[in-house]
PDB file of N, CA and C in Angstrom:
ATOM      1  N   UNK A   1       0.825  -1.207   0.000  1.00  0.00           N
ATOM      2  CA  UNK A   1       0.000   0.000   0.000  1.00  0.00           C
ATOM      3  C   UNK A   1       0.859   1.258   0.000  1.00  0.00           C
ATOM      4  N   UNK A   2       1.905   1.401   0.631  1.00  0.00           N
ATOM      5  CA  UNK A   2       3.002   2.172   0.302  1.00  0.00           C
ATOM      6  C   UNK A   2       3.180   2.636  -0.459  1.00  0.00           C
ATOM      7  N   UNK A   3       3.343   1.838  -1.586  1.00  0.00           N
ATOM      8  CA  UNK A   3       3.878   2.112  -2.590  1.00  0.00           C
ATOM      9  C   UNK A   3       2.968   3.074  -3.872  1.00  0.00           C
ATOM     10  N   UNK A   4       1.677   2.332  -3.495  1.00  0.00           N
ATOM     11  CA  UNK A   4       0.606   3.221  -3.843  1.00  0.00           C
ATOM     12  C   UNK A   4       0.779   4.846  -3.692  1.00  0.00           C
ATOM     13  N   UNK A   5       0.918   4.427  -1.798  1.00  0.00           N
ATOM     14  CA  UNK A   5       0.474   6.219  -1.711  1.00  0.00           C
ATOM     15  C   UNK A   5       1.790   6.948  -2.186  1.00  0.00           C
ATOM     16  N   UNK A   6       3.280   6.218  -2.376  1.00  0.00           N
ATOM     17  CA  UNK A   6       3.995   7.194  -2.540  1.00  0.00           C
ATOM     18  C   UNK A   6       3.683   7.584  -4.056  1.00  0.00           C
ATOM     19  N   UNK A   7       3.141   6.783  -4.870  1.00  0.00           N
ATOM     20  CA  UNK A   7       3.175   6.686  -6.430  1.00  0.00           C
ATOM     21  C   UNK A   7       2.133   8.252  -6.713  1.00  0.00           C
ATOM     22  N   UNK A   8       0.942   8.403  -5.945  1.00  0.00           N
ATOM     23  CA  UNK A   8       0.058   8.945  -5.606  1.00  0.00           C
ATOM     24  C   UNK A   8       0.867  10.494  -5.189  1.00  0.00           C
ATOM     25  N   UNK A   9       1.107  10.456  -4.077  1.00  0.00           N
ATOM     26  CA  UNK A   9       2.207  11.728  -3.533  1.00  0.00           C
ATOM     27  C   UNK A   9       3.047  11.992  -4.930  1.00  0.00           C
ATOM     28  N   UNK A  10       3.713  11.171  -5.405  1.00  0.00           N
ATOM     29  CA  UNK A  10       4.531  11.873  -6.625  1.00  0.00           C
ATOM     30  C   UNK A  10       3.821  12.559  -7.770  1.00  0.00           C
ATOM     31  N   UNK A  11       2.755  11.731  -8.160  1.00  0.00           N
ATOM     32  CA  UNK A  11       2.045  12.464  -9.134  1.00  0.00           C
ATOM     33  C   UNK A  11       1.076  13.612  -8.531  1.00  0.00           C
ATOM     34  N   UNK A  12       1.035  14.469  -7.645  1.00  0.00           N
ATOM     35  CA  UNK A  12       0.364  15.259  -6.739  1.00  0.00           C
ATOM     36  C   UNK A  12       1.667  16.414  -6.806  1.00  0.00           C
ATOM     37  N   UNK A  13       3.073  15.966  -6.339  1.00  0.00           N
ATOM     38  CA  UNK A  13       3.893  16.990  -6.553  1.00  0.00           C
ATOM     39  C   UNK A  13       4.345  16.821  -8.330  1.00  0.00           C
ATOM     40  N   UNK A  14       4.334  15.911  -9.282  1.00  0.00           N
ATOM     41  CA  UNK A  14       4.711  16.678 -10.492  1.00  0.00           C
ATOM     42  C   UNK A  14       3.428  17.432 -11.105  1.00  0.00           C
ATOM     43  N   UNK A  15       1.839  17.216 -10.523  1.00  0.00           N
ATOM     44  CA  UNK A  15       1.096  18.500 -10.712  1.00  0.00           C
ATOM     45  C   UNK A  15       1.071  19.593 -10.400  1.00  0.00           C
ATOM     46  N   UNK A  16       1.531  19.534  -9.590  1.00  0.00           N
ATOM     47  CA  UNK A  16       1.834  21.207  -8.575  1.00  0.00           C
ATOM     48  C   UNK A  16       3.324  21.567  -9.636  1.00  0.00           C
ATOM     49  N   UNK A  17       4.121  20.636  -9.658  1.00  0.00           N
ATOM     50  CA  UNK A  17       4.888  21.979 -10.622  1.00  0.00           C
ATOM     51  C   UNK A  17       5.122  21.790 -11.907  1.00  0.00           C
ATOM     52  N   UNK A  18       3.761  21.399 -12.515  1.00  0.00           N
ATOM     53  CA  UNK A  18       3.195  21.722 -13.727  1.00  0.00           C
ATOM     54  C   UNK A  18       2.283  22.722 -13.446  1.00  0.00           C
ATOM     55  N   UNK A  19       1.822  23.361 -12.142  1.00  0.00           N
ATOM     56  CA  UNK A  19       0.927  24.653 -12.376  1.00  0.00           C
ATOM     57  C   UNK A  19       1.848  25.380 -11.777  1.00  0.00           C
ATOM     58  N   UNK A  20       2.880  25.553 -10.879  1.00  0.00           N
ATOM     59  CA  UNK A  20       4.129  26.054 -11.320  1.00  0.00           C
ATOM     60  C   UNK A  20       4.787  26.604 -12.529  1.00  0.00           C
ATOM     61  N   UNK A  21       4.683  25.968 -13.515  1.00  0.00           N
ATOM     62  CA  UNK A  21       4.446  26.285 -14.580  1.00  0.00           C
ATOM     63  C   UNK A  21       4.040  27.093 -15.616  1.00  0.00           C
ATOM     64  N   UNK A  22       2.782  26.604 -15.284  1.00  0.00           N
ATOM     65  CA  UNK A  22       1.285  27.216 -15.994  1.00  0.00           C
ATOM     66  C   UNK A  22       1.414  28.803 -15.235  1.00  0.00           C
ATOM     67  N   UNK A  23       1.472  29.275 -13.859  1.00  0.00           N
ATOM     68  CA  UNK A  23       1.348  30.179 -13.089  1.00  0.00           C
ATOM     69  C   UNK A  23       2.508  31.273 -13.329  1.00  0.00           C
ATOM     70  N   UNK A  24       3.633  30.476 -13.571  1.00  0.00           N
ATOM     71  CA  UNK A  24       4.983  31.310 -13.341  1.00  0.00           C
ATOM     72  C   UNK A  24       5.468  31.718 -14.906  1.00  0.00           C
ATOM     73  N   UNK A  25       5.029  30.632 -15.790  1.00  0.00           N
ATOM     74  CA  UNK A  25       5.646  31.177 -17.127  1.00  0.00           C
ATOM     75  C   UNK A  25       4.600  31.247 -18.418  1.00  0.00           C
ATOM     76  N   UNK A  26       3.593  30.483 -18.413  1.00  0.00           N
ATOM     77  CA  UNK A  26       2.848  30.350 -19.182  1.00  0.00           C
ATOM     78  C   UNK A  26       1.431  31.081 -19.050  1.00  0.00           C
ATOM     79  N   UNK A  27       1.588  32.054 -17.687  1.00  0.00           N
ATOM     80  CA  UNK A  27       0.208  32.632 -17.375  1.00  0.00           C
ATOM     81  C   UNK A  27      -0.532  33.762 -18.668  1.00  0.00           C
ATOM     82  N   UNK A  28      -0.002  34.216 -19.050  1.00  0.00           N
ATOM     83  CA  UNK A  28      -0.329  35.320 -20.055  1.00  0.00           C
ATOM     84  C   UNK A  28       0.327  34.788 -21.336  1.00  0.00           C
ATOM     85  N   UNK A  29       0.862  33.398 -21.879  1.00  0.00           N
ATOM     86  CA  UNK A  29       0.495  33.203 -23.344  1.00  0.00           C
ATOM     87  C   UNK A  29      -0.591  32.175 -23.536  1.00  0.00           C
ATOM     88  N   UNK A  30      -0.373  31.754 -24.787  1.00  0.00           N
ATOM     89  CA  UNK A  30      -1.712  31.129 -25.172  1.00  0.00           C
ATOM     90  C   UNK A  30      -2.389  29.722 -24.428  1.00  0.00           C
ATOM     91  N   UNK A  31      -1.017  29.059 -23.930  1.00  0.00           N
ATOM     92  CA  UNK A  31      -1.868  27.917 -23.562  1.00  0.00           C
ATOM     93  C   UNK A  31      -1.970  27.910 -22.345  1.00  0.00           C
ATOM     94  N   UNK A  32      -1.050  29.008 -21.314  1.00  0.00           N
ATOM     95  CA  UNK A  32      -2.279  29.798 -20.332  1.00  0.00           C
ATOM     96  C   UNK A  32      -3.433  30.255 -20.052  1.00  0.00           C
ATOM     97  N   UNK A  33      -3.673  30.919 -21.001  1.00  0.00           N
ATOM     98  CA  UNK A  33      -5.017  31.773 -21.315  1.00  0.00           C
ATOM     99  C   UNK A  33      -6.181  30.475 -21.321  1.00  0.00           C
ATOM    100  N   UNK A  34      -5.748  29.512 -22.309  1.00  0.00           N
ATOM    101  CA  UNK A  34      -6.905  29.008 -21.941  1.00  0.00           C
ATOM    102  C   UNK A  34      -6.965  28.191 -21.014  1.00  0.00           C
ATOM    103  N   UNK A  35      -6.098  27.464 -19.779  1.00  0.00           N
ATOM    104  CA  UNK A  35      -6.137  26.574 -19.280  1.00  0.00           C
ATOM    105  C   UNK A  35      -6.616  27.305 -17.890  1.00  0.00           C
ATOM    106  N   UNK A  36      -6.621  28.378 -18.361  1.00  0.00           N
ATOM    107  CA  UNK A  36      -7.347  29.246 -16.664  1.00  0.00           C
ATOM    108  C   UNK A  36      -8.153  30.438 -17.598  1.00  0.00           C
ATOM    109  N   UNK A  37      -8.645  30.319 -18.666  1.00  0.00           N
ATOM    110  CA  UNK A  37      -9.941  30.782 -19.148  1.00  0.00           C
ATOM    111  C   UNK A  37     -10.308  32.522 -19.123  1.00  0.00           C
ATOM    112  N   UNK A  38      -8.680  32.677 -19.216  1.00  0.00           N
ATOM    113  CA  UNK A  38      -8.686  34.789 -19.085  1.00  0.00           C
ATOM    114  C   UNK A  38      -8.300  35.024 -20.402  1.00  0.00           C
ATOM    115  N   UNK A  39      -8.602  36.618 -20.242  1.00  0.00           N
ATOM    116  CA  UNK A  39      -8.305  37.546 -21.714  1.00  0.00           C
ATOM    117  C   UNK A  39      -6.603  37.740 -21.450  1.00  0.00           C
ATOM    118  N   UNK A  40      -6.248  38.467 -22.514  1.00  0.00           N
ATOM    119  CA  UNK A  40      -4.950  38.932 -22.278  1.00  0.00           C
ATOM    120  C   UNK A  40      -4.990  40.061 -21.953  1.00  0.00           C
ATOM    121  N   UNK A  41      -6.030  40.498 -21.700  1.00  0.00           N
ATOM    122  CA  UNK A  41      -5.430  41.926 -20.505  1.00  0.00           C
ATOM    123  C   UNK A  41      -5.651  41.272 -19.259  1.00  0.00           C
ATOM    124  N   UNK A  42      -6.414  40.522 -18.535  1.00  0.00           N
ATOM    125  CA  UNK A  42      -6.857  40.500 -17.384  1.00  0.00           C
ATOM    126  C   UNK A  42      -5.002  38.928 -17.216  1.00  0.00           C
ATOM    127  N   UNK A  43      -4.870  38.827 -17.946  1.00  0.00           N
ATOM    128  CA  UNK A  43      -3.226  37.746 -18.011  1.00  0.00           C
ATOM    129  C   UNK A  43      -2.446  38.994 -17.835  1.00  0.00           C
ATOM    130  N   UNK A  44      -2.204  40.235 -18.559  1.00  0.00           N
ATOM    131  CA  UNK A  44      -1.344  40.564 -18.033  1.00  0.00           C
ATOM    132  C   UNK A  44      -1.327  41.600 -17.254  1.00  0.00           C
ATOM    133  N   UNK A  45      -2.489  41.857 -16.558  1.00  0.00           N
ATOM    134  CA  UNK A  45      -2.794  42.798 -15.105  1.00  0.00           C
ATOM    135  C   UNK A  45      -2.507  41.994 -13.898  1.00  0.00           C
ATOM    136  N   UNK A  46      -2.643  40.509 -14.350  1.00  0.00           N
ATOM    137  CA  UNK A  46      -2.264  40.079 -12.951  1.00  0.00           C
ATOM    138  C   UNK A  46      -1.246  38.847 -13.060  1.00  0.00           C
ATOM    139  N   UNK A  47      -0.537  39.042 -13.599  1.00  0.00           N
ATOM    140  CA  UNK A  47       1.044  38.273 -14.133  1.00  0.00           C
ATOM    141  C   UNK A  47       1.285  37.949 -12.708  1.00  0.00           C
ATOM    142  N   UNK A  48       2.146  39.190 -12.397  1.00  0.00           N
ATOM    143  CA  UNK A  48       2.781  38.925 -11.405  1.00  0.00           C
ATOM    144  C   UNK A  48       2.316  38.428 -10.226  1.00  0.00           C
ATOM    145  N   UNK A  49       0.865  38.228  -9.971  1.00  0.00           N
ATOM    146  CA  UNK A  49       0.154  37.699  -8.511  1.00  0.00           C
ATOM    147  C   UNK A  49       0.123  36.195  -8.870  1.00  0.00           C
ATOM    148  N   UNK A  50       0.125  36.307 -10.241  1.00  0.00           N
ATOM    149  CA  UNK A  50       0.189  34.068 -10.522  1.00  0.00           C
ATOM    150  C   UNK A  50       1.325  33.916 -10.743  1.00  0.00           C
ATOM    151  N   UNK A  51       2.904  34.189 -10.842  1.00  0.00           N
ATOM    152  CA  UNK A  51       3.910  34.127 -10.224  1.00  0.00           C
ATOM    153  C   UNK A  51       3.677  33.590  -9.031  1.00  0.00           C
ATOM    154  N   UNK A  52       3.437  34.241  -8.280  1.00  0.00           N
ATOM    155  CA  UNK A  52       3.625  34.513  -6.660  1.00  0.00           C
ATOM    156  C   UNK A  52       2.793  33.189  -6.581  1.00  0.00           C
ATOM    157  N   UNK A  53       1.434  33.033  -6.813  1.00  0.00           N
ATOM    158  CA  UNK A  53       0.789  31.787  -6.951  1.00  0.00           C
ATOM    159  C   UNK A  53       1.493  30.446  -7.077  1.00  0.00           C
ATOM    160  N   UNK A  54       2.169  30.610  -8.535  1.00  0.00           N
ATOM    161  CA  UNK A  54       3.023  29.778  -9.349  1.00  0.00           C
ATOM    162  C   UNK A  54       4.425  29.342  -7.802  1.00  0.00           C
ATOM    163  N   UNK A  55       4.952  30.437  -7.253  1.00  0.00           N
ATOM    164  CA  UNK A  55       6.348  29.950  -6.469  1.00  0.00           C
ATOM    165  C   UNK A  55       5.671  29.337  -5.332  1.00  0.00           C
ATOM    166  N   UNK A  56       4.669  29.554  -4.954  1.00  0.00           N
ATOM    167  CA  UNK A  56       3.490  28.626  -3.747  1.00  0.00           C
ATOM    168  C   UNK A  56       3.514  27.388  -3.889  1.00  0.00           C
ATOM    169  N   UNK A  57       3.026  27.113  -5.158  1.00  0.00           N
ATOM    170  CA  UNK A  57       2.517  25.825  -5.684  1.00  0.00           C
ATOM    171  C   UNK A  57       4.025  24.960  -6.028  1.00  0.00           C
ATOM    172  N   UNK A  58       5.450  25.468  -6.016  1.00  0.00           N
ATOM    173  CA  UNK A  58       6.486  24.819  -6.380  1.00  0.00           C
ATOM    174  C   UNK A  58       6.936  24.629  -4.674  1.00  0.00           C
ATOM    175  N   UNK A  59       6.498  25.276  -3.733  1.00  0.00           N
ATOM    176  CA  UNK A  59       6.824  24.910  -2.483  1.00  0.00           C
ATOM    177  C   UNK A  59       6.323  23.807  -1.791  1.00  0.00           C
ATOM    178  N   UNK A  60       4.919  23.639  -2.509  1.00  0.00           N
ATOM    179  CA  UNK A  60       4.064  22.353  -2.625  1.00  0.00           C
ATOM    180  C   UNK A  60       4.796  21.264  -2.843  1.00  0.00           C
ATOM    181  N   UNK A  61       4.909  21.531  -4.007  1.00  0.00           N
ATOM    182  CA  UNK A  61       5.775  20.027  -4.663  1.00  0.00           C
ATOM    183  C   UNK A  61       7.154  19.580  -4.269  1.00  0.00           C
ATOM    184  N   UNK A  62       7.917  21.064  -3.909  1.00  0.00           N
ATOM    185  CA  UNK A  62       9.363  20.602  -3.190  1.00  0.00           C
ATOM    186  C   UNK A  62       9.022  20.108  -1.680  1.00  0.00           C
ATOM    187  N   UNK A  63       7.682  20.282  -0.586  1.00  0.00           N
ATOM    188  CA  UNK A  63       7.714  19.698   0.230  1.00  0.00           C
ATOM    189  C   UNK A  63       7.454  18.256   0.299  1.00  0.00           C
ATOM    190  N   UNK A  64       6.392  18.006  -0.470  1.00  0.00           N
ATOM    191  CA  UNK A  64       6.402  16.671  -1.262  1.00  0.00           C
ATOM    192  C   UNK A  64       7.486  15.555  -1.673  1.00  0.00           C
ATOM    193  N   UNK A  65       8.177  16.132  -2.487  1.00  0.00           N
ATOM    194  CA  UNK A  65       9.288  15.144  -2.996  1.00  0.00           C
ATOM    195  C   UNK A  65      10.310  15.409  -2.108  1.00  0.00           C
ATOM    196  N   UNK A  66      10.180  16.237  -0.857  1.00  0.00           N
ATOM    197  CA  UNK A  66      11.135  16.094   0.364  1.00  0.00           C
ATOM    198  C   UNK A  66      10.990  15.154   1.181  1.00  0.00           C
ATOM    199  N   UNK A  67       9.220  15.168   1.240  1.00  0.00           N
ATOM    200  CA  UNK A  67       8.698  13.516   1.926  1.00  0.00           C
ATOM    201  C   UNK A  67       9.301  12.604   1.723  1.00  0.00           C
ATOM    202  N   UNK A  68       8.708  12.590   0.621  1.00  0.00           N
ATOM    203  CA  UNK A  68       9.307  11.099  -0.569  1.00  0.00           C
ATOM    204  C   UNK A  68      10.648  10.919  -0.526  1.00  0.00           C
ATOM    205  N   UNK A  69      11.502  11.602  -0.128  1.00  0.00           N
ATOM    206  CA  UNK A  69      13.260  11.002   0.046  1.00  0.00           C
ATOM    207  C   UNK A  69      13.461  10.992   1.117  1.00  0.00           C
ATOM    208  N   UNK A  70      12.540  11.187   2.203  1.00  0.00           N
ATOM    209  CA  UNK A  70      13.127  10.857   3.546  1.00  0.00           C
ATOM    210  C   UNK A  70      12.352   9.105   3.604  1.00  0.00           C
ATOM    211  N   UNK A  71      11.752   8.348   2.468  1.00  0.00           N
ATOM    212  CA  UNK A  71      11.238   7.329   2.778  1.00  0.00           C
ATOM    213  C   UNK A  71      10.371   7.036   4.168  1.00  0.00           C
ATOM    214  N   UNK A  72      10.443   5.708   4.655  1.00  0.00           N
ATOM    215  CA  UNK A  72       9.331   5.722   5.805  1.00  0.00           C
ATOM    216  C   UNK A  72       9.058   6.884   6.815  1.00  0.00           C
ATOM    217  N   UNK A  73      10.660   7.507   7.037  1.00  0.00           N
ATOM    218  CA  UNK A  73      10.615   8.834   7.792  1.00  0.00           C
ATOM    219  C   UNK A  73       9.914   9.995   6.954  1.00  0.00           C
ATOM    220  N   UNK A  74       9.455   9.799   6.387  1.00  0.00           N
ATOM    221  CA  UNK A  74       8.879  11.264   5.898  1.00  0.00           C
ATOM    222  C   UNK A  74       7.141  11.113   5.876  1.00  0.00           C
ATOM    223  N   UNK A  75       6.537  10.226   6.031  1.00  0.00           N
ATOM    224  CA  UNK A  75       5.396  10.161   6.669  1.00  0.00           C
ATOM    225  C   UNK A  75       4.725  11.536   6.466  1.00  0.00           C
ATOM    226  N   UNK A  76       4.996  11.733   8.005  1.00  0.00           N
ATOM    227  CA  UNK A  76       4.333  13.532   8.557  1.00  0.00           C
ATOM    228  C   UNK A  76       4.578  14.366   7.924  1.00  0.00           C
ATOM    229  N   UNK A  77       5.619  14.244   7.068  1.00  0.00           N
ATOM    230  CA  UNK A  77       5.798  15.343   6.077  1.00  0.00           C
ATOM    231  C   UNK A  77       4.980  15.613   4.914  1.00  0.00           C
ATOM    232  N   UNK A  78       4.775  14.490   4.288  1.00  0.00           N
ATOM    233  CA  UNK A  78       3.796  14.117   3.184  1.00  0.00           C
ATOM    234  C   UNK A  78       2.446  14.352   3.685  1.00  0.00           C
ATOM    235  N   UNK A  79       2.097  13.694   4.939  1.00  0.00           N
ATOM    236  CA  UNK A  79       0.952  14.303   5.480  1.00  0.00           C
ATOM    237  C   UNK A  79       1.090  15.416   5.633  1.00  0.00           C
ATOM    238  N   UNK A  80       1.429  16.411   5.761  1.00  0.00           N
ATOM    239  CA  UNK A  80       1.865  18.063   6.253  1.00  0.00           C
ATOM    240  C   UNK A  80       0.893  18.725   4.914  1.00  0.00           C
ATOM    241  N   UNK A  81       2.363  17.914   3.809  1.00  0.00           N
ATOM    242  CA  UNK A  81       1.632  18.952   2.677  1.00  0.00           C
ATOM    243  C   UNK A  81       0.346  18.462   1.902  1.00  0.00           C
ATOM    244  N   UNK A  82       0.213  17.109   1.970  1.00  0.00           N
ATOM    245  CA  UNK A  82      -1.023  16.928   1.570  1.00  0.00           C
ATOM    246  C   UNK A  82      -2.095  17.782   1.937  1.00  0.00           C
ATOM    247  N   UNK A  83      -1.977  18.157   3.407  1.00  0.00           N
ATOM    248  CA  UNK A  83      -3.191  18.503   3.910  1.00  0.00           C
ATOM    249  C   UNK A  83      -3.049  20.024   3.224  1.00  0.00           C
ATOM    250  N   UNK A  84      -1.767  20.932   3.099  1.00  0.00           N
ATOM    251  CA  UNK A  84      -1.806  21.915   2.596  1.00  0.00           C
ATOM    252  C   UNK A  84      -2.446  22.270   1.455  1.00  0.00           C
ATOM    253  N   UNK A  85      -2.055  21.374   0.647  1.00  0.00           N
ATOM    254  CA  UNK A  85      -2.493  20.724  -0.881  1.00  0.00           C
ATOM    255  C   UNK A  85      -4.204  20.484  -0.565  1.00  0.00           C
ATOM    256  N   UNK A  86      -4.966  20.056   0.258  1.00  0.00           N
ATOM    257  CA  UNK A  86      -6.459  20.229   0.329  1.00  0.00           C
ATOM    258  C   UNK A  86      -6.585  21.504   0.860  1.00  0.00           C
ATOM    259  N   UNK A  87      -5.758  22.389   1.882  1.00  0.00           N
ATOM    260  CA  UNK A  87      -6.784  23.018   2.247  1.00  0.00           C
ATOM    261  C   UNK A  87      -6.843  24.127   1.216  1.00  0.00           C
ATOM    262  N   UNK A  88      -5.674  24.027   0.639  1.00  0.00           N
ATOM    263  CA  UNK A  88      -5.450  24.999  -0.643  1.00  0.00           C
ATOM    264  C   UNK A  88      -6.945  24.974  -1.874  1.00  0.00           C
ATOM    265  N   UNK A  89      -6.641  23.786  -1.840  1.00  0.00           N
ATOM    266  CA  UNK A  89      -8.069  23.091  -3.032  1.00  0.00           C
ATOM    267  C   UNK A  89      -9.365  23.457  -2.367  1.00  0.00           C
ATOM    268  N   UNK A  90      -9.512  23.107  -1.556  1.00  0.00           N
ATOM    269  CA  UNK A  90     -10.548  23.694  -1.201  1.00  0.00           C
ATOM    270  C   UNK A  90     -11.270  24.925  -0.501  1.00  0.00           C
ATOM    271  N   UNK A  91     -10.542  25.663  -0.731  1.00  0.00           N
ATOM    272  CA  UNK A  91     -10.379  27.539  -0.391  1.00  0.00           C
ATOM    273  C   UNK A  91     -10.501  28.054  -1.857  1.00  0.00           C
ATOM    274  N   UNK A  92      -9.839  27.541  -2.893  1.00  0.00           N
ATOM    275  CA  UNK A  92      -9.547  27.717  -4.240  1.00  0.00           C
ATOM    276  C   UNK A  92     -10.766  26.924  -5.009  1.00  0.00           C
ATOM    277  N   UNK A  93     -11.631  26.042  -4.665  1.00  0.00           N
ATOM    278  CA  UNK A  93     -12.737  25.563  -4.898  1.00  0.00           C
ATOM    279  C   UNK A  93     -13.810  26.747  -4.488  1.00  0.00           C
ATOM    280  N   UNK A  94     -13.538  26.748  -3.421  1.00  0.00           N
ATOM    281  CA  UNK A  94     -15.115  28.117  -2.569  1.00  0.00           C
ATOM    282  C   UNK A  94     -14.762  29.339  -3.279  1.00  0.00           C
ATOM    283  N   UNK A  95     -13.586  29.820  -3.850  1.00  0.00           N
ATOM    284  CA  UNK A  95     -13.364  31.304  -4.071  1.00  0.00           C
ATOM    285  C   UNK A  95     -13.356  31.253  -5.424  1.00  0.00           C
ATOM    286  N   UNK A  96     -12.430  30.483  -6.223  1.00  0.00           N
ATOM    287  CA  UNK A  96     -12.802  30.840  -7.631  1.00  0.00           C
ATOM    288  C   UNK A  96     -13.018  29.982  -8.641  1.00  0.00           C
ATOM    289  N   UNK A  97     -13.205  28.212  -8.195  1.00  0.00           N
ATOM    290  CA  UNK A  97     -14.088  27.849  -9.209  1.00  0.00           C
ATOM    291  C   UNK A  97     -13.811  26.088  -8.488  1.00  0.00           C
ATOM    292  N   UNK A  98     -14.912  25.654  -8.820  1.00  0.00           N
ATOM    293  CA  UNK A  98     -15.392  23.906  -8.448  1.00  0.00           C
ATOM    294  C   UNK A  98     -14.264  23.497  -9.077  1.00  0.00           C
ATOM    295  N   UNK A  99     -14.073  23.677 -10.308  1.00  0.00           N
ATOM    296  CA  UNK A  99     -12.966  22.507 -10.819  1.00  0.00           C
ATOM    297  C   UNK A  99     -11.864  22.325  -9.803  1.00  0.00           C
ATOM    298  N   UNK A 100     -11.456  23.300  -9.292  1.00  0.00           N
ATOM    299  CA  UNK A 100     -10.221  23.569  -8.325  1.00  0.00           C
ATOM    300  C   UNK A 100     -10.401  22.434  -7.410  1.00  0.00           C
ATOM    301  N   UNK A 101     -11.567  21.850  -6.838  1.00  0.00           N
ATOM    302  CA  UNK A 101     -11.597  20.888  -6.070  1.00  0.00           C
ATOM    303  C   UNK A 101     -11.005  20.066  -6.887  1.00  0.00           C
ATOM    304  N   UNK A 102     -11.519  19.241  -7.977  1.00  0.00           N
ATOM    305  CA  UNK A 102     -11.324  17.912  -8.812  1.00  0.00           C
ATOM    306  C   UNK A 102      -9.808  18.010  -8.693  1.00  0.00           C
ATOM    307  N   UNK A 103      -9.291  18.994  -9.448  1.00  0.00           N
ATOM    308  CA  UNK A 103      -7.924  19.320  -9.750  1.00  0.00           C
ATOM    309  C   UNK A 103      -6.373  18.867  -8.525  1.00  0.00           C
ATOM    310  N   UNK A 104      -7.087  19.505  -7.588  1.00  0.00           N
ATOM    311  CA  UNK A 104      -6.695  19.803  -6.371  1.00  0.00           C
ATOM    312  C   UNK A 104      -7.134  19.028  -4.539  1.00  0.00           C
ATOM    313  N   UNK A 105      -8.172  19.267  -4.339  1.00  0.00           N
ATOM    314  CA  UNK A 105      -8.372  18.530  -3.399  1.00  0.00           C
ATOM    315  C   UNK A 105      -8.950  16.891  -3.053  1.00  0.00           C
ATOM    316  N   UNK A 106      -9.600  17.073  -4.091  1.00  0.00           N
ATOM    317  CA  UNK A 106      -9.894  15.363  -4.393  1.00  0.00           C
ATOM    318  C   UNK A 106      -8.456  14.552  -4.507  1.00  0.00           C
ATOM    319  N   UNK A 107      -7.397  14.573  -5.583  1.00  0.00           N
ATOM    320  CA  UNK A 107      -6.581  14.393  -5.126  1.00  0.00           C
ATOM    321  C   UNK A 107      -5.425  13.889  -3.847  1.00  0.00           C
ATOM    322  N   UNK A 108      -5.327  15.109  -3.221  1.00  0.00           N
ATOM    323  CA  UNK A 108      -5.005  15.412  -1.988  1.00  0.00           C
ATOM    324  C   UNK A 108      -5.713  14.502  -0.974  1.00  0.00           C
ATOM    325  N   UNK A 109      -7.081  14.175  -1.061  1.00  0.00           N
ATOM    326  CA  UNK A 109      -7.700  13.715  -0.154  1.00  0.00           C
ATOM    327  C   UNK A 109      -7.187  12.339  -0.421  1.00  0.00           C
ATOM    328  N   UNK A 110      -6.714  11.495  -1.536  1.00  0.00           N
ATOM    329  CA  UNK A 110      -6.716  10.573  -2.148  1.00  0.00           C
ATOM    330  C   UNK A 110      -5.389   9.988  -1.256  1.00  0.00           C
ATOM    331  N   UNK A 111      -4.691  11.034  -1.735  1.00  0.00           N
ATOM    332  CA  UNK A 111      -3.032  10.575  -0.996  1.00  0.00           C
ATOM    333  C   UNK A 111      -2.689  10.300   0.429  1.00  0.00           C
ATOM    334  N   UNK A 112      -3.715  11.076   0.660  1.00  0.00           N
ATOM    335  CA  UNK A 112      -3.893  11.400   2.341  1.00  0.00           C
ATOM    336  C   UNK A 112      -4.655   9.796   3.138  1.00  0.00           C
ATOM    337  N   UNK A 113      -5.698   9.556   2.334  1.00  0.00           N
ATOM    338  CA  UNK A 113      -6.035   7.887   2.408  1.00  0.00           C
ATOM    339  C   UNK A 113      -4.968   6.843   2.065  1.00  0.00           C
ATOM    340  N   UNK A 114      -4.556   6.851   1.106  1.00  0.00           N
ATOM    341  CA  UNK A 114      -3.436   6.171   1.138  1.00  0.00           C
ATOM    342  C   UNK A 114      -2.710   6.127   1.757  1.00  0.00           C
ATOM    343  N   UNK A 115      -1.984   7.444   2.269  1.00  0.00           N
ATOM    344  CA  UNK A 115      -1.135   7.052   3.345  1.00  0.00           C
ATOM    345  C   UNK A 115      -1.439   6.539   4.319  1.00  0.00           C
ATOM    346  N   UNK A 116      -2.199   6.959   5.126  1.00  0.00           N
ATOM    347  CA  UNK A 116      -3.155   6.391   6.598  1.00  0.00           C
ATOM    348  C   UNK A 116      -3.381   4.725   6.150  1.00  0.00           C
ATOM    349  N   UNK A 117      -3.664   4.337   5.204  1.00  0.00           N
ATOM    350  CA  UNK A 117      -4.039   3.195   5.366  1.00  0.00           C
ATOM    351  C   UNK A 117      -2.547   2.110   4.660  1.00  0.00           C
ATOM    352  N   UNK A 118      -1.843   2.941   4.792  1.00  0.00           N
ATOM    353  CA  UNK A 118      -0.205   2.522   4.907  1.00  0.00           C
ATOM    354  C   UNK A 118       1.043   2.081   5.826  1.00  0.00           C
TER     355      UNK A 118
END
């Protein structure tokens, strides 16, 4: 079951910095625009706040794959950010759109079972 949840935890942090990504470099061109559904003015009025978004979401994933190399010892860690990783999703679900759950906290909730039952 382990192995599950770590498989789970990894693909949770290489999503987070694929919206790392999306947030930090790709927010205001095209396949930004549509993958978060803005104009290019309203992409580049607020560039720099999905940056800031974008270096969040890479702190995500580096706490993550910090878990994941401390092996059995990293447990609480993985739990740490998982839970960050939901409560994120689901703040980001209530404020600016449902998908954010699917994306994000469903997920999270996923890994978070796995581990516990690990």
């Amino acid at each position: 079951m382990s192995t599950i949840a770590n498989t789970v935890v990894g693909l949770i942090a290489l999503l987070h910095v694929y919206i790392l990504v999306l947030e930090m470099f790709l927010w205001d061109k095209p396949f930004g625009l549509h993958a978060f559904g803005q104009t290019q003015e309203a992409a580049t009025a607020s560039k720099v706040l999905a940056a800031n978004q974008g270096l969040y979401n890479g702190f995500l994933a580096a706490g993550l794959f910090w878990g994941l190399s401390l092996g059995a010892a990293g447990t609480s860690v993985k739990m740490f950010f998982l839970l960050c990783v939901l409560a994120a999703g689901l703040y980001g679900a209530a404020t600016v759109g449902r998908k954010i759950l699917f994306i994000q906290a469903v997920p999270a909730a996923i890994g978070l079972a796995f581990l516990l039952l690990s």
